[in-house]
N, C-alpha and C. Protein backbone atom coordinates (compact mmCIF):
# COMPACT_ATOMS: atom_id res chain seq x y z
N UNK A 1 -119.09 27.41 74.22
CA UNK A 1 -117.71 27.73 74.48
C UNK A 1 -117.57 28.45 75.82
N UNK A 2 -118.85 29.07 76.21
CA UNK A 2 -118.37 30.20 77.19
C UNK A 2 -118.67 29.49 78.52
N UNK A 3 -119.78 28.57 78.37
CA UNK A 3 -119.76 27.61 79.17
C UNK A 3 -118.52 26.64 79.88
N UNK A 4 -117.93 25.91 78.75
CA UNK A 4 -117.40 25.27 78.83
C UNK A 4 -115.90 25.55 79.88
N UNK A 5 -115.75 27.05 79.30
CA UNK A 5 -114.24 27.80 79.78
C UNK A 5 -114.67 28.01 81.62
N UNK A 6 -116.12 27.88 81.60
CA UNK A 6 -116.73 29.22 83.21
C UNK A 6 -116.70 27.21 83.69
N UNK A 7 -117.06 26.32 82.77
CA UNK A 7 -116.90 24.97 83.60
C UNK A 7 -115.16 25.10 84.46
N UNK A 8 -114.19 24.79 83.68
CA UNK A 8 -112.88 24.97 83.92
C UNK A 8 -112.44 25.58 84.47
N UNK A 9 -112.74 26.92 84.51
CA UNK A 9 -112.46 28.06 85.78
C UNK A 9 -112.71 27.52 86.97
N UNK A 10 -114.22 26.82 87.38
CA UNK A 10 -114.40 26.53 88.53
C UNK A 10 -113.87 24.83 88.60
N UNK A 11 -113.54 24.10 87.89
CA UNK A 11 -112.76 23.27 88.44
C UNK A 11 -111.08 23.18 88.78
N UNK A 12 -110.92 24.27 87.89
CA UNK A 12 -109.52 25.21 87.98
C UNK A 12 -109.53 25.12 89.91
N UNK A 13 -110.72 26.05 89.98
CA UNK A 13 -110.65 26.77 91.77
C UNK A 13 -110.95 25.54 92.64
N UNK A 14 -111.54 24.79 92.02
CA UNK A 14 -111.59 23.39 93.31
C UNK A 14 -110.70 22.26 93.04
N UNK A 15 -109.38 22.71 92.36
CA UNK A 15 -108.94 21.36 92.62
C UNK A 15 -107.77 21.45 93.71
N UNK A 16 -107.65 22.34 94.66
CA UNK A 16 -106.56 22.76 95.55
C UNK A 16 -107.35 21.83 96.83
N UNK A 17 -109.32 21.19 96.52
CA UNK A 17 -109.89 20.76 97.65
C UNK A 17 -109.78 19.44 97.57
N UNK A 18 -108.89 18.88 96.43
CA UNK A 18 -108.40 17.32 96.09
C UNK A 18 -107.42 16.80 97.02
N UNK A 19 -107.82 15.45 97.40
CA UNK A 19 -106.91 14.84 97.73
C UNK A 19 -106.56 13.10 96.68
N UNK A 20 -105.34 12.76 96.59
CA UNK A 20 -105.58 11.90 95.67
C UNK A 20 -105.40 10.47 96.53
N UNK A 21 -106.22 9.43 96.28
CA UNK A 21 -106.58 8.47 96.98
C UNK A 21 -105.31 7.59 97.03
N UNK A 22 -104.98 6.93 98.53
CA UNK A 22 -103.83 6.60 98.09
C UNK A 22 -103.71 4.85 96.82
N UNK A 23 -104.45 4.52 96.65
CA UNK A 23 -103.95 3.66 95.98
C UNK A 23 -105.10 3.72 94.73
N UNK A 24 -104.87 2.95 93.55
CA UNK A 24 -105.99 2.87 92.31
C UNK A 24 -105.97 1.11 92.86
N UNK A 25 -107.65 1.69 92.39
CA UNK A 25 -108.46 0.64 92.18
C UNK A 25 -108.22 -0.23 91.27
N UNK A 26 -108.03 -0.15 90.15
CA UNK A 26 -107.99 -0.82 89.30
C UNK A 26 -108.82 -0.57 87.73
N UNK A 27 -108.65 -0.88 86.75
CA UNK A 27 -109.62 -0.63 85.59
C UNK A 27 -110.43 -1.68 85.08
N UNK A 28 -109.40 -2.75 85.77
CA UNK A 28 -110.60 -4.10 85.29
C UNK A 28 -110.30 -4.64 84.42
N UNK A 29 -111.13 -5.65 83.40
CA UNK A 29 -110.83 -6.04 82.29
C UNK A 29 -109.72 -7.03 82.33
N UNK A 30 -109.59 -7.97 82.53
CA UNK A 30 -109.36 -8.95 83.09
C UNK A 30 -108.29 -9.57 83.58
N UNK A 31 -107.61 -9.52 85.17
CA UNK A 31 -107.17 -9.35 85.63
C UNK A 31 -107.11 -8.87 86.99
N UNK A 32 -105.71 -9.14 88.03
CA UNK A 32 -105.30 -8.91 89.09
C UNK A 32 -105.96 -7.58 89.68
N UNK A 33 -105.64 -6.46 88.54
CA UNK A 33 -105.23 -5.10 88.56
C UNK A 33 -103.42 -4.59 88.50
N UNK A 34 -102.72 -5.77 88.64
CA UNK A 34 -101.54 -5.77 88.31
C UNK A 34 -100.59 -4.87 89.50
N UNK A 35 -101.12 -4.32 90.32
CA UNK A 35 -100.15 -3.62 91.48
C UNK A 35 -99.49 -2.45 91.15
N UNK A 36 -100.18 -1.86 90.24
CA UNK A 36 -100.41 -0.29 90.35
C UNK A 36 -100.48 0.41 91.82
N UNK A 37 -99.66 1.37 92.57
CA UNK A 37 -100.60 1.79 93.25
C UNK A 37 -99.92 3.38 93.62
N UNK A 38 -100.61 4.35 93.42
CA UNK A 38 -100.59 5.79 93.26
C UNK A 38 -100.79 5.91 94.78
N UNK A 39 -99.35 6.30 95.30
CA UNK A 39 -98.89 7.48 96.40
C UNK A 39 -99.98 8.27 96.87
N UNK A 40 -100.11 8.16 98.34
CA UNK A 40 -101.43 9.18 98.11
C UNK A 40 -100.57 10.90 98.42
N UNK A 41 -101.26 11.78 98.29
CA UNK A 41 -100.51 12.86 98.18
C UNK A 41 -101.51 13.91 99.31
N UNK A 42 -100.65 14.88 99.65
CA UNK A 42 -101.26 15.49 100.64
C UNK A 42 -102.73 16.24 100.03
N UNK A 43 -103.60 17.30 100.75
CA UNK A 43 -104.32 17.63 100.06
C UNK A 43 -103.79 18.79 99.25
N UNK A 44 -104.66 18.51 98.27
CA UNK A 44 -103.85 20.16 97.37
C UNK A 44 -103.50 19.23 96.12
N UNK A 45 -103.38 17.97 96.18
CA UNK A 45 -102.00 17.58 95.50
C UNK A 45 -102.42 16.38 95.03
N UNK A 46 -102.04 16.23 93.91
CA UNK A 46 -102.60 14.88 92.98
C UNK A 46 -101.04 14.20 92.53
N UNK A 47 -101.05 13.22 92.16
CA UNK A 47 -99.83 12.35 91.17
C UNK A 47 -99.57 12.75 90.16
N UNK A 48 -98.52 13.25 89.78
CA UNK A 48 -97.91 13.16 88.70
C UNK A 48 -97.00 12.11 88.10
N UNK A 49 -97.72 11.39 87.37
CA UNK A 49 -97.04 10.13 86.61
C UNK A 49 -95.74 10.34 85.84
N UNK A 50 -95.37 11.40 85.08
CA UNK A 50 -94.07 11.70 84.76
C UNK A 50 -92.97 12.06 85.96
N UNK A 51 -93.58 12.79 86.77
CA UNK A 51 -92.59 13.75 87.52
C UNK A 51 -92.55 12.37 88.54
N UNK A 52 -93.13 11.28 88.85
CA UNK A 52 -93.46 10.25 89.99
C UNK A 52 -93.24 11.17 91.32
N UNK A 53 -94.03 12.67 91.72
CA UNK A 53 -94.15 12.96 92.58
C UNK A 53 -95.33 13.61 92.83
N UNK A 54 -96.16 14.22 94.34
CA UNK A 54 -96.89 14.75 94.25
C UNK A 54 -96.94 16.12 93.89
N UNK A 55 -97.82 16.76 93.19
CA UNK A 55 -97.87 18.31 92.70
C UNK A 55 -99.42 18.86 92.59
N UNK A 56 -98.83 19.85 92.75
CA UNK A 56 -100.55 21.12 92.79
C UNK A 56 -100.82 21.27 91.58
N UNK A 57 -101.75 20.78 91.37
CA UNK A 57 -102.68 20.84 90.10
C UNK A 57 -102.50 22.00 89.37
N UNK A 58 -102.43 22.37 87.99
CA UNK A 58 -102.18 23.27 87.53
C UNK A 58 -103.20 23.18 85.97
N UNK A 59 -104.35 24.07 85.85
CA UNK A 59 -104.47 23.66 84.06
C UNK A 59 -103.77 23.59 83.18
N UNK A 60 -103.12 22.26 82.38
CA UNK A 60 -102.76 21.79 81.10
C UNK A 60 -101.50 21.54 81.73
N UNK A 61 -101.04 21.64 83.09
CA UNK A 61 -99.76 20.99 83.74
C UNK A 61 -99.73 19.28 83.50
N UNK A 62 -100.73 18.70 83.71
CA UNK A 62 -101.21 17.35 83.80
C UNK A 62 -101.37 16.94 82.06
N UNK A 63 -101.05 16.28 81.93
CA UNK A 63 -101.48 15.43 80.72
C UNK A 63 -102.87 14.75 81.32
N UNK A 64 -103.45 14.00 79.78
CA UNK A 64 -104.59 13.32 79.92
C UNK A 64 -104.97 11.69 81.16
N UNK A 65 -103.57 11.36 80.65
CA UNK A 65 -103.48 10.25 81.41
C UNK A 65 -103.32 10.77 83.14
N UNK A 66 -102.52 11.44 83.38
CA UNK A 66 -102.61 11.57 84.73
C UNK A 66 -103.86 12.43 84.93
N UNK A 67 -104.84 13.17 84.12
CA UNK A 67 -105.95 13.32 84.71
C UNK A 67 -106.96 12.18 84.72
N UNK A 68 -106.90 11.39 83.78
CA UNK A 68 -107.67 9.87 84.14
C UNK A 68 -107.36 9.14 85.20
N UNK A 69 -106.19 8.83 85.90
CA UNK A 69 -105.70 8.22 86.62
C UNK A 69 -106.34 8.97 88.37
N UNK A 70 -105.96 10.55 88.09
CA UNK A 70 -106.27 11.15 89.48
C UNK A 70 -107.85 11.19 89.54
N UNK A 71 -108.91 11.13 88.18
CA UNK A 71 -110.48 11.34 88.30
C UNK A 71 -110.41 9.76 88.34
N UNK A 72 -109.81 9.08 88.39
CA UNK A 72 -110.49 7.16 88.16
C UNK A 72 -109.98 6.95 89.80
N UNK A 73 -109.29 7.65 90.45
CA UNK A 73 -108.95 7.16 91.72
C UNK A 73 -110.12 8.04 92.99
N UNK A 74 -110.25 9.24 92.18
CA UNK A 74 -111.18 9.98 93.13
C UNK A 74 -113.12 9.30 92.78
N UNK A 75 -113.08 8.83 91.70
CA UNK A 75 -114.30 8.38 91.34
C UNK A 75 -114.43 7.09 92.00
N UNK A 76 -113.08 6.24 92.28
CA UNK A 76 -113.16 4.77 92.98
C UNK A 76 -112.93 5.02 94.60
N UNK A 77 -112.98 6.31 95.02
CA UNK A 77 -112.91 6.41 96.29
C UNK A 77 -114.03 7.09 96.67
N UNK A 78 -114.87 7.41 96.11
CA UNK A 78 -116.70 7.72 96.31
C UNK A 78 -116.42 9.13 96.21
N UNK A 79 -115.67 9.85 95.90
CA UNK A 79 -115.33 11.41 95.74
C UNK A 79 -115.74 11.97 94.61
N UNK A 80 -117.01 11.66 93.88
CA UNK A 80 -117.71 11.97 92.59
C UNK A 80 -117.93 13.12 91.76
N UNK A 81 -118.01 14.27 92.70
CA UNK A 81 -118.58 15.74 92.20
C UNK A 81 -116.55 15.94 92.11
N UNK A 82 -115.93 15.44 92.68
CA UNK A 82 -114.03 15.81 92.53
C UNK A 82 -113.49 15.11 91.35
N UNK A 83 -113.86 14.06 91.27
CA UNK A 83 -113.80 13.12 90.15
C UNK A 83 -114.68 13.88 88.84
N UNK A 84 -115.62 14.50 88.93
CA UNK A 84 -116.53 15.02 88.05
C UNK A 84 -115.30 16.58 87.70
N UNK A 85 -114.82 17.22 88.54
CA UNK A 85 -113.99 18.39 87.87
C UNK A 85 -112.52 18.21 87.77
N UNK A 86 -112.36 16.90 87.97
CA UNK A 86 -111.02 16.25 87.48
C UNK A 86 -110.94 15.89 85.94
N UNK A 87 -111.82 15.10 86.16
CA UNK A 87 -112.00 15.03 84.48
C UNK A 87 -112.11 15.81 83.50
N UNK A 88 -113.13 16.50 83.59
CA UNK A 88 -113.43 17.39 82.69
C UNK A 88 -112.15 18.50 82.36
N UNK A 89 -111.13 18.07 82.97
CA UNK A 89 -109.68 19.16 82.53
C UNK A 89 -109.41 18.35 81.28
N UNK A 90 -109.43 16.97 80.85
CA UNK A 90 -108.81 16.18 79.64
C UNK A 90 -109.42 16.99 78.52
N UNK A 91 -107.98 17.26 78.08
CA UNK A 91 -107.82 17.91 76.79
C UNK A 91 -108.38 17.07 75.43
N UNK A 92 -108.92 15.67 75.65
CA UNK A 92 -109.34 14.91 74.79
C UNK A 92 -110.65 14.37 75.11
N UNK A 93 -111.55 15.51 75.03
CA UNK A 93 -112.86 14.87 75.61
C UNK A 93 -113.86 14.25 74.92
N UNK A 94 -113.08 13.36 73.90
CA UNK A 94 -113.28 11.96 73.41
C UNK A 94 -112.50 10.62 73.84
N UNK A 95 -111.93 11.09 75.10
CA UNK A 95 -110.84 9.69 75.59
C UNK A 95 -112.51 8.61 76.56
N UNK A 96 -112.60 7.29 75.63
CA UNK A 96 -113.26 6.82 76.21
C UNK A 96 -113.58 6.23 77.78
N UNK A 97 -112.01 6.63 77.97
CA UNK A 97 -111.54 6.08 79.69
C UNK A 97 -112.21 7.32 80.53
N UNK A 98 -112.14 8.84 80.37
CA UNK A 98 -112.67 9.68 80.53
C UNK A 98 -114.33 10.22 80.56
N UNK A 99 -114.78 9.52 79.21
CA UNK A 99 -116.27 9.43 79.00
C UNK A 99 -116.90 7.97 80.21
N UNK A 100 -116.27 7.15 80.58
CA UNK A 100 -116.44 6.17 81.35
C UNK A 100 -116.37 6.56 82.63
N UNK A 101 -115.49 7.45 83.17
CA UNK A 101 -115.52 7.69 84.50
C UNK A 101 -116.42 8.82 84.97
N UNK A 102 -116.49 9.73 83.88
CA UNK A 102 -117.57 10.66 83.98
C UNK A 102 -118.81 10.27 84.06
N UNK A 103 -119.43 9.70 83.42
CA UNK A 103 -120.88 8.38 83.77
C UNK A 103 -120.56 7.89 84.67
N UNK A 104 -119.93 7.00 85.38
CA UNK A 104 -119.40 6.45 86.64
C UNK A 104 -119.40 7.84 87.32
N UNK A 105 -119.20 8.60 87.40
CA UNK A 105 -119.23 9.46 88.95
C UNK A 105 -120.65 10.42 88.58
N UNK A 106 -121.01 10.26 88.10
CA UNK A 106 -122.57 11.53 87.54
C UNK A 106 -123.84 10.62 88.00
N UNK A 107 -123.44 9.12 87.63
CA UNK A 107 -124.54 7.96 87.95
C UNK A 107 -124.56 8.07 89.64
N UNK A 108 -123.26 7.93 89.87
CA UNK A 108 -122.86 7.39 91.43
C UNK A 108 -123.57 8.71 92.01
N UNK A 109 -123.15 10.02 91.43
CA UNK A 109 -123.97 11.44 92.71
C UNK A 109 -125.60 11.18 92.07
N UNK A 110 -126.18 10.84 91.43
CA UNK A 110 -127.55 10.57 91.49
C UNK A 110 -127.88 11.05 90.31
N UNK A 111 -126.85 11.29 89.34
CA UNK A 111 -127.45 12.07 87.75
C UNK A 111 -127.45 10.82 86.88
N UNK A 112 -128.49 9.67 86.94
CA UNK A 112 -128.42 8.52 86.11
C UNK A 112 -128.34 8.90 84.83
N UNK A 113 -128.93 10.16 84.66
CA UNK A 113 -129.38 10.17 83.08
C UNK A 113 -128.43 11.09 82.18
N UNK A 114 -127.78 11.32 83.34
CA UNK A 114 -126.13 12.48 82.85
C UNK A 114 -125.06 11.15 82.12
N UNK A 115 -125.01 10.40 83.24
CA UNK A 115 -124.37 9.28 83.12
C UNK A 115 -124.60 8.14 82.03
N UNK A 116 -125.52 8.25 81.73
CA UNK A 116 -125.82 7.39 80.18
C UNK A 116 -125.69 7.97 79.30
N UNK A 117 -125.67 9.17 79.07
CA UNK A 117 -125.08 9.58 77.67
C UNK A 117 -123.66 9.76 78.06
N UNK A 118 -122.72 9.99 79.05
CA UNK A 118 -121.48 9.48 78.43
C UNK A 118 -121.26 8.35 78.30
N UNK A 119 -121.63 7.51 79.07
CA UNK A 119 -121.40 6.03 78.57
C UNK A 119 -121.93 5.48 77.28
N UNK A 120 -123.08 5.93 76.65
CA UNK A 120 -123.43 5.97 75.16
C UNK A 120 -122.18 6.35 74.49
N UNK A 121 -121.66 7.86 74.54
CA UNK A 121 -120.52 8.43 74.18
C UNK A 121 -119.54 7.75 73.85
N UNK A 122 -119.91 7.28 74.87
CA UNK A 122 -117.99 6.37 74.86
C UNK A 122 -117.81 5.00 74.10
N UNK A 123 -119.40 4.87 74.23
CA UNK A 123 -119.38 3.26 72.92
C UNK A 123 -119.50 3.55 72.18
N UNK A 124 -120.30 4.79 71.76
CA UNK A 124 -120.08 5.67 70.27
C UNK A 124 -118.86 5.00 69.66
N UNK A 125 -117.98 5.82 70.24
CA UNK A 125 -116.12 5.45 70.48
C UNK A 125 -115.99 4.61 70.54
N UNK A 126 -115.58 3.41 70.91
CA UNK A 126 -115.15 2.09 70.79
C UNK A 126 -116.12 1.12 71.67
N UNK A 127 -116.82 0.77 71.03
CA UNK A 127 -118.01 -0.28 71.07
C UNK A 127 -117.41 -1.60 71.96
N UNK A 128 -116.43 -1.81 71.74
CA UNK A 128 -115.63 -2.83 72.51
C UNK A 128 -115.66 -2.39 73.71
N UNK A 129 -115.56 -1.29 74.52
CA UNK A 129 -115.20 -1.14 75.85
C UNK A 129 -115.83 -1.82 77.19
N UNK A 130 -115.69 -3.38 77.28
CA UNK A 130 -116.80 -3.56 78.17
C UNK A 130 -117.03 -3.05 79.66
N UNK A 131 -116.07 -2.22 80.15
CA UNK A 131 -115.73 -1.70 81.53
C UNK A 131 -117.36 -0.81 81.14
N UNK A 132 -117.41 -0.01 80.18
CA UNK A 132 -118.41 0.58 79.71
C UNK A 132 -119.73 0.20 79.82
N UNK A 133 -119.48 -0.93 79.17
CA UNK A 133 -120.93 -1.99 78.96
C UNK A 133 -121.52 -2.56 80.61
N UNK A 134 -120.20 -2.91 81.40
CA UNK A 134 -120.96 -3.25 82.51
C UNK A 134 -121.44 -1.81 83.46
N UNK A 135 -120.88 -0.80 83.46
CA UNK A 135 -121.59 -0.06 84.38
C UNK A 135 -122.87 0.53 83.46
N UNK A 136 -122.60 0.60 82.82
CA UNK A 136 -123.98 1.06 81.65
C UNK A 136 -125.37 -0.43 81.97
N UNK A 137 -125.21 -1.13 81.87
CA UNK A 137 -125.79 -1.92 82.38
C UNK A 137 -126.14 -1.94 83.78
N UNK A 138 -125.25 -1.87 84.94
CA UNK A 138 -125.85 -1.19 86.43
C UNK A 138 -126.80 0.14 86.11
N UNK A 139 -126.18 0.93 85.28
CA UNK A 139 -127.60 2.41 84.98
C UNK A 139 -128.81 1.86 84.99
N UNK A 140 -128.81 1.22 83.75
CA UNK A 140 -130.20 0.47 83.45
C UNK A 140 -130.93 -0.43 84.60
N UNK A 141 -130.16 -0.57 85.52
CA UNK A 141 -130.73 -1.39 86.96
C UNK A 141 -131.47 -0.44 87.95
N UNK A 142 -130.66 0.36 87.44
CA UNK A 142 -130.96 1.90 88.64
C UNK A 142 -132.12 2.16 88.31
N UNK A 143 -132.59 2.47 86.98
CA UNK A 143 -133.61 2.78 86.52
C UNK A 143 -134.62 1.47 86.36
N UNK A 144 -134.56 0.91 86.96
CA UNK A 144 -135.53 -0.58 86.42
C UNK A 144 -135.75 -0.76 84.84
N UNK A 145 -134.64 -0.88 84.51
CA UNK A 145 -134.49 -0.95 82.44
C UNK A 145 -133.84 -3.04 82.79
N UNK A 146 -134.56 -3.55 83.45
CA UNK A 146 -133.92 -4.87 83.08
C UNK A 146 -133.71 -5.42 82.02
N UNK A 147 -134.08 -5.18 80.51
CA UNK A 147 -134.25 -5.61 79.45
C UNK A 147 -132.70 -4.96 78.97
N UNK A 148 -132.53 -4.13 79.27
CA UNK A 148 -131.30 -2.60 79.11
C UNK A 148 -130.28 -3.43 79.33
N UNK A 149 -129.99 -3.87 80.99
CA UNK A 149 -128.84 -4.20 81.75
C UNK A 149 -128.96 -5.79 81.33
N UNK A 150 -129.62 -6.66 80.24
CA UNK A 150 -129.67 -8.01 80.24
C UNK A 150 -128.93 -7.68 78.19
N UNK A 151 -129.41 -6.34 77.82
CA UNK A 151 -128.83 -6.43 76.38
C UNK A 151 -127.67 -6.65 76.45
N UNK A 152 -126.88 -5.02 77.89
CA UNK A 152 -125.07 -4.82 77.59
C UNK A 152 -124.35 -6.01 78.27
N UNK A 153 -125.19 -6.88 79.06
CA UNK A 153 -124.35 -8.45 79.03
C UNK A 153 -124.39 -9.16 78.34
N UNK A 154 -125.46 -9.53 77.04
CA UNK A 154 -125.10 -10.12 76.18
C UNK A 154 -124.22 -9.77 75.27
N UNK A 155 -123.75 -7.99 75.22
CA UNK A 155 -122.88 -7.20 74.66
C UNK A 155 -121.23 -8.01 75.05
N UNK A 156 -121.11 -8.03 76.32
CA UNK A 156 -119.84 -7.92 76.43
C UNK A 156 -120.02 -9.76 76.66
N UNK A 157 -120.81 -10.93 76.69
CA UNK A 157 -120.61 -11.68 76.19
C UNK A 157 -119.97 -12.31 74.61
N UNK A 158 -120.35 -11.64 74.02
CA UNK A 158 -120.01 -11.68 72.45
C UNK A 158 -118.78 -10.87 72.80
N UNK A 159 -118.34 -10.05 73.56
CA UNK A 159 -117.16 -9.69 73.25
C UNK A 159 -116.02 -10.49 73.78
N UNK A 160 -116.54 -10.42 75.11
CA UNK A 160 -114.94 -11.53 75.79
C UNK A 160 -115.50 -12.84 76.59
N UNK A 161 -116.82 -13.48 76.60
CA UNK A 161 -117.22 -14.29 77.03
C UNK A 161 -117.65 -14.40 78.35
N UNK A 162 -118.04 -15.35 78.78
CA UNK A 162 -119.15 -15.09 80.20
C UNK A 162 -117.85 -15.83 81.34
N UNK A 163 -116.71 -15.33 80.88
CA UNK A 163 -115.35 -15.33 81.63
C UNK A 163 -114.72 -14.23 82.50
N UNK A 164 -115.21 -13.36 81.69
CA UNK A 164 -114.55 -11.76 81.75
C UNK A 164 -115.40 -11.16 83.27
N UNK A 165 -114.00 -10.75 84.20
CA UNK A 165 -114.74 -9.90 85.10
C UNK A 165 -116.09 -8.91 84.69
N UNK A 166 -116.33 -8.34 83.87
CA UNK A 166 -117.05 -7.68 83.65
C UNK A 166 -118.24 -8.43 83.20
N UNK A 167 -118.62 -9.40 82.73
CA UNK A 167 -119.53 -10.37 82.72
C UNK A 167 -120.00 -10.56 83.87
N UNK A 168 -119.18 -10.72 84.68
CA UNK A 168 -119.29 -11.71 86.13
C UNK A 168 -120.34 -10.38 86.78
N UNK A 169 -119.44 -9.20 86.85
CA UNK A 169 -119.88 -7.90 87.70
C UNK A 169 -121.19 -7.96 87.54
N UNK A 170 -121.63 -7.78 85.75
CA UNK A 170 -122.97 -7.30 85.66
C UNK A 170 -123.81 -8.36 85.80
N UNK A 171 -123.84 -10.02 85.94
CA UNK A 171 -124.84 -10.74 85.76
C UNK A 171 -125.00 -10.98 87.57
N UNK A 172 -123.54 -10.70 88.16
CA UNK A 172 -123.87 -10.32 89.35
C UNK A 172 -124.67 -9.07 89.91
N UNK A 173 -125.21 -7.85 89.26
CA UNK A 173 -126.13 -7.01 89.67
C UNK A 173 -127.12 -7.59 89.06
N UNK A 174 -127.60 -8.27 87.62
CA UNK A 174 -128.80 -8.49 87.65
C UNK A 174 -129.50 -9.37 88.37
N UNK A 175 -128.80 -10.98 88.93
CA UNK A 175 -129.10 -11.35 89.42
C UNK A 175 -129.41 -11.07 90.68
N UNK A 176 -128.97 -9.55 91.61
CA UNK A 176 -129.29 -9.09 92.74
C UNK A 176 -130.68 -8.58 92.55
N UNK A 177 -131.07 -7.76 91.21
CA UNK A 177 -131.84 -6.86 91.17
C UNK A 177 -132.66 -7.77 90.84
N UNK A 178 -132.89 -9.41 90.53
CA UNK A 178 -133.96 -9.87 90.56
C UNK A 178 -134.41 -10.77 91.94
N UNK A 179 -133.33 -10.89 93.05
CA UNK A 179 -133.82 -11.27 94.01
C UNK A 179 -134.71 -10.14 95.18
N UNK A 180 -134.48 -9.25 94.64
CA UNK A 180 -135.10 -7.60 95.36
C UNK A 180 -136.25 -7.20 94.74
C-alpha cells in the first residue's frame, strides 16, 4: 500500500513533464483506426475527452479512459517511462487496455520481463485480447522464446484468423526474427 501511494505521488510530480502526442495511433484490431485524433496539447497538459479540451493533469481529475488514451498516445510516441506514470493513475488496475500498454512501454524501456507479466495479466482478464497476444509474442522474440511468439499466433489465429492485423503484425516479426 505504502508503495503503491509513494508510486503515485511521484507520478502525481511528473506529470506537469507530459506532453500529449498530437494524434493516437490507433488500437488496432481490425481496421483503419477510424480517425480518432487527440489535439496535441501544450506541455503540462494532456486531453480531456469529456471537457474536449486541454488540461493539467490532476489525480482522479481524469477518468480511466482518458488516462488510457493519454498513456496509449505517450507509449505510441516512444515516451515509455511517461506512458509508464500515466498509467499507473487508472483507478482500475485490472483494465486490460491498461495492463497492455503497461507491458508495451516496460518491454519498449528494456524491462522485458516487467512487461510479460502484465501482458500475462491482462489475458488472465480476457484471453481474447489479441492486441495482447501480438505484442506478447514480440516479448518472446526479444528474448529468443520462438516457440513462445509461434504459440500467441496460433492464439490469435483461433481467435480472429490469419486475417486480423494482429496476425499479420506478429507472423511479420517472426518471420523477421528468422531471417536474422
Amino acid at each position: 500500500m505504502r508503495r503503491r501511494l509513494l508510486i503515485q505521488v511521484m507520478a502525481i510530480a511528473a506529470l506537469p513533464l507530459f506532453v500529449a502526442p498530437a494524434f493516437t495511433a490507433g488500437e488496432g484490431g481490425g481496421g483503419g483506426g477510424g480517425g480518432d485524433q487527440t489535439p496535441k496539447c501544450k506541455k503540462g497538459e494532456v486531453w480531456d475527452k469529456k471537457k474536449q479540451k486541454c488540461v493539467t493533469p490532476k489525480y482522479g481529475m481524469l477518468d480511466d479512459d482518458n488516462i488510457y488514451e493519454a498513456g496509449h498516445d505517450l507509449a505510441m510516441a516512444g515516451r515509455y517511462d511517461e506512458a509508464i506514470a500515466v498509467l499507473s493513475l487508472a483507478a482500475n488496475k485490472q483494465d486490460p487496455r491498461i495492463l497492455n500498454y503497461l507491458g508495451y512501454s516496460h518491454r519498449h524501456s528494456g524491462r522485458i520481463t516487467v512487461g510479460l507479466g502484465y501482458y500475462e495479466e491482462a489475458l488472465r482478464i480476457n484471453p481474447d485480447y489479441t492486441l495482447v497476444r501480438e505484442y506478447l509474442g514480440e516479448a518472446h522474440l526479444q528474448i529468443g522464446d520462438l516457440a513462445g511468439a509461434r504459440e500467441q499466433l496460433n492464439e490469435i489465429e483461433k481467435r480472429t484468423g490469419k486475417g486480423s492485423r494482429e496476425y499479420g503484425m506478429l507472423a511479420e516479426q517472426i518471420d523477421h526474427f528468422l531471417r536474422s
